[in-house]
Protein backbone atom coordinates (compact mmCIF):
# COMPACT_ATOMS: atom_id res chain seq x y z
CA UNK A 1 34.99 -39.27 -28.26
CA UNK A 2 33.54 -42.75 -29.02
CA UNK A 3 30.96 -44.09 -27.04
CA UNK A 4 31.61 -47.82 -25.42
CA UNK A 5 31.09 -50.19 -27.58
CA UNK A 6 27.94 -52.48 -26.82
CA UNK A 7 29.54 -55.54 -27.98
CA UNK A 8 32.88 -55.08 -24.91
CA UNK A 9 32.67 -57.32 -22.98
CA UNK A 10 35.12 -57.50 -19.49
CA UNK A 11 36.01 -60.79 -19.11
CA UNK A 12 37.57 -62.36 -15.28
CA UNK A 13 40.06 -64.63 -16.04
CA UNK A 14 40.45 -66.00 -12.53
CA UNK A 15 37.59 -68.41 -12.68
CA UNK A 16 39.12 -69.95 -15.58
CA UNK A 17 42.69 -70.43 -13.72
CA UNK A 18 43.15 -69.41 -10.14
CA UNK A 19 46.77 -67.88 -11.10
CA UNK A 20 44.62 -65.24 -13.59
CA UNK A 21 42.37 -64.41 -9.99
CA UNK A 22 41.48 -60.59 -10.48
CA UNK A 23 43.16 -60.26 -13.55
CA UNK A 24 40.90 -58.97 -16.58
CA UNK A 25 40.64 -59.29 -20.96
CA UNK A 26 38.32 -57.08 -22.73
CA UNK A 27 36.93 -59.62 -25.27
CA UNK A 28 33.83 -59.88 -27.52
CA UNK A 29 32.33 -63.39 -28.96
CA UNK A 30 32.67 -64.08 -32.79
CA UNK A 31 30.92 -67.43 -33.81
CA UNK A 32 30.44 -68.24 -29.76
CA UNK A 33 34.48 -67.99 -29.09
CA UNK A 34 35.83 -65.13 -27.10
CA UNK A 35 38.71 -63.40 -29.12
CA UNK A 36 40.54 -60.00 -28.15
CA UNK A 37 38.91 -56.74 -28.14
CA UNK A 38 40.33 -54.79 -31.30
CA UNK A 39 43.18 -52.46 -29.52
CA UNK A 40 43.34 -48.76 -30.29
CA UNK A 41 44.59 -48.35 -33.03
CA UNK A 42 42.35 -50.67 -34.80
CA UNK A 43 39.54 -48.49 -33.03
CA UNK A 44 40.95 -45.39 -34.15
CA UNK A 45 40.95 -46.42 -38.05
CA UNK A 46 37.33 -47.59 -38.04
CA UNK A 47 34.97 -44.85 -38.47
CA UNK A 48 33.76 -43.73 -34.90
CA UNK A 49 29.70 -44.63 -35.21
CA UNK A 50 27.69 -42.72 -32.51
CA UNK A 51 29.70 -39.76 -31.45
CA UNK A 52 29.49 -38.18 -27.67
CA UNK A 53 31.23 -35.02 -28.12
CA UNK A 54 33.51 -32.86 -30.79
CA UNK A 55 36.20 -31.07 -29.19
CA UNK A 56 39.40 -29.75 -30.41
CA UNK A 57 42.10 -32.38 -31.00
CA UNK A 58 44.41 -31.15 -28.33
CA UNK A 59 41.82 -31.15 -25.83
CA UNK A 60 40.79 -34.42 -27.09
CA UNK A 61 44.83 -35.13 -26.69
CA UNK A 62 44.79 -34.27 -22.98
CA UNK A 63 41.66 -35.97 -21.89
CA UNK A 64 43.24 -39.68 -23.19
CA UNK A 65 46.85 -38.77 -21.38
CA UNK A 66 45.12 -38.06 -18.34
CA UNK A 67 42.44 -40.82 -18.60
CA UNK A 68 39.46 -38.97 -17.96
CA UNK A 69 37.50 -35.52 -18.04
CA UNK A 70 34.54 -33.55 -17.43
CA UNK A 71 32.38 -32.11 -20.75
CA UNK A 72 30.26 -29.12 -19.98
CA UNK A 73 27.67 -29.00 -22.84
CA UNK A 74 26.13 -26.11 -23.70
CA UNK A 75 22.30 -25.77 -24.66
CA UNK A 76 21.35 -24.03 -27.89
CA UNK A 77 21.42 -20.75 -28.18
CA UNK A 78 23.84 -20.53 -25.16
């Protein structure tokens, strides 16, 4: 599991045109323009940085089809 990135930002498009009103872009600013978050598969390919959690890849599998999940970390020794 990857950890958000700290450069995401969630951008509102409505204040920019009323017809975008509650309508959202996950951007991040290069050279002070807002361009397109990279999408997964770009994030997938890059090596993953801090890491949360290792878990088996068809737990892993299960947790992105269903969107979310709970990790129960154990403490050392236990």
């Amino acid at each position: 599991m990857r950890a958000r990135p700290d450069d995401l930002i969630t951008l509102d498009l409505g204040p920019f045109d009323p017809s975008l009103a509650g309508r959202k872009a996950t951007v991040l600013v290069v050279d002070g323009q807002f361009v397109p978050y990279p999408d997964r598969a770009e994030i997938e390919a890059s090596p993953p940085g801090q890491v949360l959690a290792w878990m088996r890849p068809e737990e892993l599998f299960f947790m992105q089809i269903q969107g979310s999940g709970v990790l129960v970390l154990r403490t050392a020794g236990g």
